[in-house]
Every structure is written in structure tokens, then in C-alpha cells.
Protein backbone atom coordinates (compact mmCIF):
# COMPACT_ATOMS: atom_id res chain seq x y z
CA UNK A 1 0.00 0.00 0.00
CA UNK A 2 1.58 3.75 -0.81
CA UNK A 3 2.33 5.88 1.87
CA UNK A 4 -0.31 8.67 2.27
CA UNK A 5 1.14 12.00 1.05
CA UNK A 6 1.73 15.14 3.78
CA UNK A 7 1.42 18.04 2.97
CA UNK A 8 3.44 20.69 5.45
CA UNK A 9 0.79 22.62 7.66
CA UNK A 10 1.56 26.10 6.44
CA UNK A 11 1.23 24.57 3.27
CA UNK A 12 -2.59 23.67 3.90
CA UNK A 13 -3.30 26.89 5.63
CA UNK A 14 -1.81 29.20 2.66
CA UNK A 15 -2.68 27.58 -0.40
CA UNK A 16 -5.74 26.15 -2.76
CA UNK A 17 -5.32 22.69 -4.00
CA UNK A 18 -5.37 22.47 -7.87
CA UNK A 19 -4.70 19.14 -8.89
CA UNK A 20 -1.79 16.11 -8.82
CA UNK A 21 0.74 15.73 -11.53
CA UNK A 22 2.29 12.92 -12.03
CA UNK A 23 5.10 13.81 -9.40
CA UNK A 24 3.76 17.11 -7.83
CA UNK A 25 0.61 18.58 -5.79
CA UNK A 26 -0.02 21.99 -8.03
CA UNK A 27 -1.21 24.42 -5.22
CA UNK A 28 -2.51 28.33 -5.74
CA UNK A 29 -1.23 30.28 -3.17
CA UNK A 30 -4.22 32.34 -1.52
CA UNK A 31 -2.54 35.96 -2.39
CA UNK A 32 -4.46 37.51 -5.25
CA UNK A 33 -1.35 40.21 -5.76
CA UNK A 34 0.52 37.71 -7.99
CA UNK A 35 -1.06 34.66 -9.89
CA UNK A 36 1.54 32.54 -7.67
CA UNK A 37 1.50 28.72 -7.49
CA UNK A 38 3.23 26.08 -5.87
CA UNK A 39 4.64 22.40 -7.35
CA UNK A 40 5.13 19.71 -4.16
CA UNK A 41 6.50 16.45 -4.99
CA UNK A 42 4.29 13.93 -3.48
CA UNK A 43 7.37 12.43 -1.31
CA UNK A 44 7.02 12.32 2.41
CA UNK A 45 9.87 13.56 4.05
CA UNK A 46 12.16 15.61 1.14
CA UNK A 47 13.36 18.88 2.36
CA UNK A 48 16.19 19.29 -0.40
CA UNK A 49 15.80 18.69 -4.63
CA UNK A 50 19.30 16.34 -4.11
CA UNK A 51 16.88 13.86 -1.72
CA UNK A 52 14.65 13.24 -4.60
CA UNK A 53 16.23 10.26 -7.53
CA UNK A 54 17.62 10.85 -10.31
CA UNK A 55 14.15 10.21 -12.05
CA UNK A 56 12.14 12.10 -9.78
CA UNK A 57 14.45 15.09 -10.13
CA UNK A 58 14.08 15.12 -13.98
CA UNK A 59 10.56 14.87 -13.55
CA UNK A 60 10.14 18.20 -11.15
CA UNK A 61 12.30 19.93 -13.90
CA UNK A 62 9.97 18.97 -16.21
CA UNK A 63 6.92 19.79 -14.71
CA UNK A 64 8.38 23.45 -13.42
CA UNK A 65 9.56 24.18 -16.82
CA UNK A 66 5.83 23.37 -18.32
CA UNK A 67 3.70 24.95 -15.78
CA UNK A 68 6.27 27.95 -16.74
CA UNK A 69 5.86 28.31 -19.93
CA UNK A 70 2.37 28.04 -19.67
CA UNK A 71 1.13 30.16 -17.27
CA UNK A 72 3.80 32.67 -18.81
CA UNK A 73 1.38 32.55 -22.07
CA UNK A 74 -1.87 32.07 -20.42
CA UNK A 75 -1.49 35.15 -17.88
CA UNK A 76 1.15 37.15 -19.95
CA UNK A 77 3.62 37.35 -17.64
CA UNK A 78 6.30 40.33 -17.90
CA UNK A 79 8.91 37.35 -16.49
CA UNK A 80 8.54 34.24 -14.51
CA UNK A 81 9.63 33.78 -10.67
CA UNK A 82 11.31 30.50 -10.19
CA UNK A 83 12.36 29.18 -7.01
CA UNK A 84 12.81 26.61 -4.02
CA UNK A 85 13.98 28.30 -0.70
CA UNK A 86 12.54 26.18 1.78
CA UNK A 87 13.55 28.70 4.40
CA UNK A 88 10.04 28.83 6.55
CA UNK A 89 8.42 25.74 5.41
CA UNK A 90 11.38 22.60 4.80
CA UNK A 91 9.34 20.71 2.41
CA UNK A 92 10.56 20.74 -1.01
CA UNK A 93 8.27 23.45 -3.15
CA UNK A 94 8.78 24.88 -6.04
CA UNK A 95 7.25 28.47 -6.61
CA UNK A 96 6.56 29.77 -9.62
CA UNK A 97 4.99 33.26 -9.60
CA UNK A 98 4.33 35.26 -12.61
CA UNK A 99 5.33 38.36 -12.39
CA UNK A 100 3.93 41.70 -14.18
CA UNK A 101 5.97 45.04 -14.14
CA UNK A 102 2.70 46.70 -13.26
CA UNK A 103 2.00 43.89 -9.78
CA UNK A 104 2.18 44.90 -6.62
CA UNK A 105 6.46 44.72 -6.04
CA UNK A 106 7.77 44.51 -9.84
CA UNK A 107 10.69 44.74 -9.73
CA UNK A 108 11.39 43.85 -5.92
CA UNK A 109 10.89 40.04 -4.72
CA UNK A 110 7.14 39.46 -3.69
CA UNK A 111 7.92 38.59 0.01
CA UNK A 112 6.94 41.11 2.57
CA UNK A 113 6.47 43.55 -0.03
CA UNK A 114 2.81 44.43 0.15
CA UNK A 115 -0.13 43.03 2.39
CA UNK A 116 -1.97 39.26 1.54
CA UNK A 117 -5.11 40.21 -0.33
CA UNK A 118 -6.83 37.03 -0.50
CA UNK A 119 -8.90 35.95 -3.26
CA UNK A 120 -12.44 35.55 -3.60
CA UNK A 121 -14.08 32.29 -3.75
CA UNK A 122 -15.16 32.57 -7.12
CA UNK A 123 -12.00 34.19 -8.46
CA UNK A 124 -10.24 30.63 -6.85
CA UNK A 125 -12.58 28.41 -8.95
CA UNK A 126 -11.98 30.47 -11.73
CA UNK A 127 -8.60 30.34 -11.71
CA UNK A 128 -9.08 26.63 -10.77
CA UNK A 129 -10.78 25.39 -14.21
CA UNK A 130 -8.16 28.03 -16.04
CA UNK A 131 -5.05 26.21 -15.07
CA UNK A 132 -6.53 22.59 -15.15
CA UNK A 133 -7.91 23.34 -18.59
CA UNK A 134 -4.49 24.87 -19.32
CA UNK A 135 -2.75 21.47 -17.91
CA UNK A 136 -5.23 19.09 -18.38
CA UNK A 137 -2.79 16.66 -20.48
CA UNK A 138 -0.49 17.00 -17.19
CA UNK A 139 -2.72 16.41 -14.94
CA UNK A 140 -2.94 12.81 -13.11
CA UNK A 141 -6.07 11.62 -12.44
CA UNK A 142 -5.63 8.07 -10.06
């Protein structure tokens, strides 16, 4: 039997499940300054990108780089954010945060830069069926 996946606390607290790829949890973080989402590998206990094999590493790249692209495109981004820092929450995460020179910190990094403004329910399940339509080739249904 497979191990259930956890997710880190702050992890369920701040962001809006989107759907499971075949290696990562694709997550919305609840800040409607940036459209800003989050990749999780669904690995229990991997705080590092070097923890992961050699396969599972390749496929994180690969994922990251398509989401990218994509949501580069789709929400016509000025450039993308890419990044794992794991400082505050030690699970591995991958952020990737369009960014607009016209959004709320262009060109300073997003953290502490302006308040949270959350979004509104139905701006989340908008942005919901945008991104799985977007991804729905990438998108693992089990």
C-alpha cells in the first residue's frame, strides 16, 4: 500500500489545492497580488531537490519548466519567478509566480512587499478550471 502523502501545515493553511501531476501537488497560493502557485512532490519527508532520484528530479524539472511556460502565455507574464527556498516551510516546493511590471512589487521580490489580499471564492474556482484546462494533459487523475 503507498504511503499517504503530507502536505506541510503552512502549506494547507496558505494555499488552494489544484490538482496532482504525475510527481507534484499543483497548489494556488491564496494571495491575489501575484497569480503565484506552488509544485510539491508527493514524497514524504524531502526537504532538499538532491533527496529526490535521479528520475524524480528530472521529472520536477519537467513539470516546473511546463507549468512555466504556460502560465507565462496564459497570464502574460512580464517574467517568470522561479524558485525553491525552503527557508520557513522545509518541504521541497517549487514556486513559480508570474510576475507583471505593473503587480504589486515589480521589480522587488514578492515577500513582505505588500499586504496578503486574498482571493475571492469565485475568483479561486476560476482560476481553478483556467489552469486545469491549461494542464489538463499534465494532470494525473488516479
Amino acid at each position: 500500500m503507498k504511503a499517504k502523502f503530507n502536505l506541510h501545515p503552512r502549506l494547507i493553511k496558505d494555499t488552494i489545492h489544484i490538482a496532482d501531476l504525475k510527481l507534484c501537488r499543483l497548489v494556488l497560493m491564496n494571495d491575489s497580488n501575484y497569480p503565484w502557485f506552488i509544485l510539491i512532490p508527493r514524497k514524504n519527508d524531502i526537504q532538499e531537490l538532491y533527496q529526490l532520484s535521479i528520475d524524480d528530479r528530472y521529472q520536477l524539472i519537467s513539470e516546473t519548466d511546463c507549468i512555466a511556460k504556460r502560465l507565462s502565455l496564459h497570464f502574460k507574464a512580464t517574467k517568470m519567478n522561479v524558485a525553491a527556498l525552503g527557508n520557513i516551510v522545509p518541504q521541497l516546493h517549487v514556486h513559480v509566480i508570474v510576475r507583471k511590471k505593473n503587480d504589486a512589487t515589480w521589480p522587488n521580490p514578492i515577500w513582505n512587499g505588500v499586504p496578503i489580499i486574498f482571493y475571492t471564492e469565485e475568483k479561486i474556482n476560476m482560476i481553478i478550471l483556467e489552469v486545469k484546462k491549461l494542464l489538463d494533459d499534465l494532470i494525473h487523475n488516479e
